[in-house]
Protein backbone atom coordinates (compact mmCIF):
# COMPACT_ATOMS: atom_id res chain seq x y z
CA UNK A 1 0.00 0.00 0.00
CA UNK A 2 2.87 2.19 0.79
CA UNK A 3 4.42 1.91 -2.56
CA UNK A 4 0.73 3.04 -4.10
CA UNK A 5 0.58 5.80 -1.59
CA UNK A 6 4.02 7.50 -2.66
CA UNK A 7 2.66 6.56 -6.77
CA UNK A 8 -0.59 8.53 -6.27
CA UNK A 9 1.77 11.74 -4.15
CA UNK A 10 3.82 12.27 -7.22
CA UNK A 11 0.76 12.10 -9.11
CA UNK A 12 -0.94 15.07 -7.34
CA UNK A 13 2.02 16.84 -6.95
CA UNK A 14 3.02 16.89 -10.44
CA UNK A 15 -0.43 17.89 -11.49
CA UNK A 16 -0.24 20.73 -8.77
CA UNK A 17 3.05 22.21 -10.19
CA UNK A 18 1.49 22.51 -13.59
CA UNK A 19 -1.63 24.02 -12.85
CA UNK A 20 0.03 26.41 -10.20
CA UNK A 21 2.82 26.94 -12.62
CA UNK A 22 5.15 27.25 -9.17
CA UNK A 23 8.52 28.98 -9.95
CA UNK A 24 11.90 28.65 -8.03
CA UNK A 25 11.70 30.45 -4.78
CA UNK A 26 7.81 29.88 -4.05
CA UNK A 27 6.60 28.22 -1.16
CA UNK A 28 3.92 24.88 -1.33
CA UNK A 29 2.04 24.04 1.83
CA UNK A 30 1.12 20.79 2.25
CA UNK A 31 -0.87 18.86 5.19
CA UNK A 32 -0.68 15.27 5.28
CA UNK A 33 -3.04 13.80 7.39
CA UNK A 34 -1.26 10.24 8.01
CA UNK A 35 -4.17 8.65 9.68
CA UNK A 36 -6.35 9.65 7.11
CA UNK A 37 -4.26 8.07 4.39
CA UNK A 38 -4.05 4.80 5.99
CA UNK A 39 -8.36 5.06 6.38
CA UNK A 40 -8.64 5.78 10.16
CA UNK A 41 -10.30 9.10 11.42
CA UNK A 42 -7.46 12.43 11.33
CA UNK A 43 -5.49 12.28 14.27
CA UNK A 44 -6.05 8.67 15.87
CA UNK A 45 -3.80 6.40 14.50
CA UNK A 46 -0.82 8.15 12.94
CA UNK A 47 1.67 6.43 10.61
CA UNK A 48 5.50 7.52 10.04
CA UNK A 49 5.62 4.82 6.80
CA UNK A 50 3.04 7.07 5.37
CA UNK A 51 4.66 10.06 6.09
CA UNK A 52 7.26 8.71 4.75
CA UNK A 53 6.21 7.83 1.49
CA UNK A 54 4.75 11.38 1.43
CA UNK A 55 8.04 12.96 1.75
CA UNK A 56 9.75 10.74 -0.07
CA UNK A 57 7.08 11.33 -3.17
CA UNK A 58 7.59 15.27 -2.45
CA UNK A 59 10.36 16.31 -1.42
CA UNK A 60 12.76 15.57 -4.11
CA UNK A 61 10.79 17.01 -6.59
CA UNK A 62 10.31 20.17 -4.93
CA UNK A 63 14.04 20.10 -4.76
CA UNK A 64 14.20 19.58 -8.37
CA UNK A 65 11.86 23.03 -9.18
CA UNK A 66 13.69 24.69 -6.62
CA UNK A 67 10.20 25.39 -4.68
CA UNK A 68 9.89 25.81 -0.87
CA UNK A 69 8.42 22.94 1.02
CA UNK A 70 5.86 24.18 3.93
CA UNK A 71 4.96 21.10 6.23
CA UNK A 72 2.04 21.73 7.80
CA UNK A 73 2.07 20.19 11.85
CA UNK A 74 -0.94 19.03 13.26
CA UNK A 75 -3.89 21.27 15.71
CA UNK A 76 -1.99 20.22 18.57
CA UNK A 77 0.63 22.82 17.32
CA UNK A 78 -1.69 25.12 15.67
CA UNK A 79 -0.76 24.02 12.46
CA UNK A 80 2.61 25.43 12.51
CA UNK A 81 4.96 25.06 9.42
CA UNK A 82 8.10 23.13 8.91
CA UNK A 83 10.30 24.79 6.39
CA UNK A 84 14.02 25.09 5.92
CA UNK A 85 16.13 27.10 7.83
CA UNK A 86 17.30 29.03 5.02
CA UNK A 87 13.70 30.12 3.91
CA UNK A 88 12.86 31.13 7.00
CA UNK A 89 15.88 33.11 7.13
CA UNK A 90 15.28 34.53 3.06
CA UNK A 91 11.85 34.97 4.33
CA UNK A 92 12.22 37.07 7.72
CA UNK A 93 10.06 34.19 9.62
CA UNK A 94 10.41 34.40 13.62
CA UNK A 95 11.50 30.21 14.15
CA UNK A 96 9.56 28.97 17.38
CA UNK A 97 10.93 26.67 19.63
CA UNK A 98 9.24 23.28 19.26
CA UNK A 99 9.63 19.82 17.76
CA UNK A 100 7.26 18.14 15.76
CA UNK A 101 6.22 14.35 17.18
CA UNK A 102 4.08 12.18 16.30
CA UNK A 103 1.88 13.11 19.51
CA UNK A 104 2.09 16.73 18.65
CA UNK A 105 2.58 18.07 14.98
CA UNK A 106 1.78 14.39 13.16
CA UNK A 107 4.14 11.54 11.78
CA UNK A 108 4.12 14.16 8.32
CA UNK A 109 5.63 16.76 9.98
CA UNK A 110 8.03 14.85 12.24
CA UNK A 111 8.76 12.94 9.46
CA UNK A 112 9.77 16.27 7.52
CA UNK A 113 11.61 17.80 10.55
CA UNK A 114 13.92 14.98 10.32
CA UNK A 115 14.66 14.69 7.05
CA UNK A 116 14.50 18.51 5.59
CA UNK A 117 18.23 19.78 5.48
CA UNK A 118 18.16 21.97 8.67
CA UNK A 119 14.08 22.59 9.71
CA UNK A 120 13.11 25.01 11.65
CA UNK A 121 9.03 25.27 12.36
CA UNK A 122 7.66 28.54 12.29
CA UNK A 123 4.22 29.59 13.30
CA UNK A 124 3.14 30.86 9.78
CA UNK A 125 4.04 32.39 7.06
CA UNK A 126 3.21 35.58 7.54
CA UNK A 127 2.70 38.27 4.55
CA UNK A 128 4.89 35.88 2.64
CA UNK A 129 1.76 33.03 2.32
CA UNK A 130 2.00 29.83 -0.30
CA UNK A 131 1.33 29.83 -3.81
CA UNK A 132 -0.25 26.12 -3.59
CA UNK A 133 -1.34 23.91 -1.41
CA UNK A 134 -1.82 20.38 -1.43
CA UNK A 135 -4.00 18.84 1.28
CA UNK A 136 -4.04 15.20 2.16
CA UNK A 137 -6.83 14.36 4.35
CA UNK A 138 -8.51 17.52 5.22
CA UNK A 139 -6.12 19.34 7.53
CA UNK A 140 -6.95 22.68 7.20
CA UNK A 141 -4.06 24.37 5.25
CA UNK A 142 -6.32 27.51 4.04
CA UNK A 143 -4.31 29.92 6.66
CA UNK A 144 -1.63 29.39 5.10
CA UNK A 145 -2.51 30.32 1.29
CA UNK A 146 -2.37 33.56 -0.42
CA UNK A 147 -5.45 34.78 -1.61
CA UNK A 148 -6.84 34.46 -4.30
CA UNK A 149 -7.03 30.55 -3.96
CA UNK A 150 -8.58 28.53 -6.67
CA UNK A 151 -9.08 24.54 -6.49
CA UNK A 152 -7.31 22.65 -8.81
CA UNK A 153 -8.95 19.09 -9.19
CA UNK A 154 -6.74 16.03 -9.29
CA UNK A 155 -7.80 13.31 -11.90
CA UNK A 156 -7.80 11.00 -8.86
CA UNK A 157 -8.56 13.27 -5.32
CA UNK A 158 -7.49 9.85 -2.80
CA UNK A 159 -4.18 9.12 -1.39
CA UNK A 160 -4.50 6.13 0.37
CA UNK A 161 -7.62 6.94 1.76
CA UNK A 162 -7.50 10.28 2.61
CA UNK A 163 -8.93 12.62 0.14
CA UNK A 164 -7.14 14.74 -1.57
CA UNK A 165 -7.71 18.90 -1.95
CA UNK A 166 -5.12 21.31 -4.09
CA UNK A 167 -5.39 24.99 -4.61
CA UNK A 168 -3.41 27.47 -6.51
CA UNK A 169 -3.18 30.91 -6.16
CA UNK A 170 -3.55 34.18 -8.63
CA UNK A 171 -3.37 37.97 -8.14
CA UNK A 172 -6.90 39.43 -7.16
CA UNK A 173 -9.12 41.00 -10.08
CA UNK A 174 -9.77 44.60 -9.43
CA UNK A 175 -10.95 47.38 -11.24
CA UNK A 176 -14.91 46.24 -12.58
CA UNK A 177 -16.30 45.69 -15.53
CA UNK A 178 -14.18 48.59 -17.19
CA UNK A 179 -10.63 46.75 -16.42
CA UNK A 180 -8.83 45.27 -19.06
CA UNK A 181 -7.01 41.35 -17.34
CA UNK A 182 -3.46 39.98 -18.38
C-alpha cells in the first residue's frame, strides 16, 4: 500500500506544479493527514511509513523546481509550518521553539523535521503566504494560502484513503467591468 501511496503523491504533486505553474523560490504548503491516508479518522492512528512515502514522493521534486516545502504540523501545534532554515531566514520568519512528534505536529511533519536539510518550524508564514497547497486528508491548510485561492482538481482526489484537496493561487481582479485582465 505504501508503494501506491508514494505513486498517487507524485501524481498530485506533479499535477499541482502545472496548474500552479510554481517557480523557483515559491513556497507549497502541504498537510498530510497520516491517519487519514491509511483510512482511520485524522489524528487517531498516525503512521510515520506514510509520512514517509509522502516525503519521499515530495520532497525531491520540490528540490528539483527549486520550490519551498511548507509542512504543515498538526492542531496540537496550531498548524505550525516546517520549512528550511534558510527560507525562513530569506523569508524574515520568527522560528519557534518546538519539535514536531508524532503526539504533537503528526508523523508528516516529524517525518519532515527529520529529514528537511536543517528545519526550523515557524508559526506561519506571515505576509509571505504559499502559492499552492496540497491537502491530504482535510487538515486545514487555508491559513496558510495567499489569496486568491482557486481549487485545482486532481484526476484522482485519494491518497490512500484520505482525500485529496489542491489549490493554486492568482493575483486578485480589481478594477470592474471597465478593467482590461493579463
Amino acid at each position: 500500500m505504501l508503494e501506491e501511496v508514494r505513486i498517487q503523491t507524485e501524481a498530485c504533486l506533479r499535477e499541482l506544479l502545472s496548474a500552479a505553474a510554481l517557480g523557483a523560490g515559491d513556497i507549497l504548503v502541504i498537510g498530510c493527514s497520516t491517519s487519514e491516508i491509511m483510512g482511520k479518522s485524522i489524528g487517531t492512528q498516525p503512521s510515520e511509513e506514510a509520512g514517509e512515502a509522502v516525503f519521499s514522493a515530495i520532497y525531491p521534486m520540490l528540490r528539483k523546481e527549486g520550490v519551498w516545502l511548507a509542512a504543515q504540523c498538526c492542531e496540537h501545534l496550531n498548524r505550525a509550518l516546517v520549512i528550511e532554515k534558510e527560507a525562513a531566514v530569506r523569508f524574515d520568519l520568527p522560528v519557534v521553539t518546538v519539535v514536531p512528534v508524532r503526539e504533537a505536529g503528526g508523523s508528516w511533519a516529524a517525518w519532515a523535521f527529520r529529514h528537511m536539510q536543517e528545519a526550523v518550524v515557524v508559526e506561519n508564514l506571515h505576509k509571505r503566504q504559499a502559492a499552492a497547497g496540497l491537502d491530504i486528508g482535510e487538515t486545514c491548510i487555508g491559513m496558510h494560502i495567499r489569496p486568491v485561492a482557486v481549487m485545482v482538481r486532481p484526476e484522482k482526489p485519494w491518497i490512500g484513503e484520505a482525500r485529496v484537496s489542491m489549490m493554486r493561487t492568482r493575483p486578485k481582479l480589481i478594477g470592474g467591468e471597465r478593467a482590461i485582465y493579463v
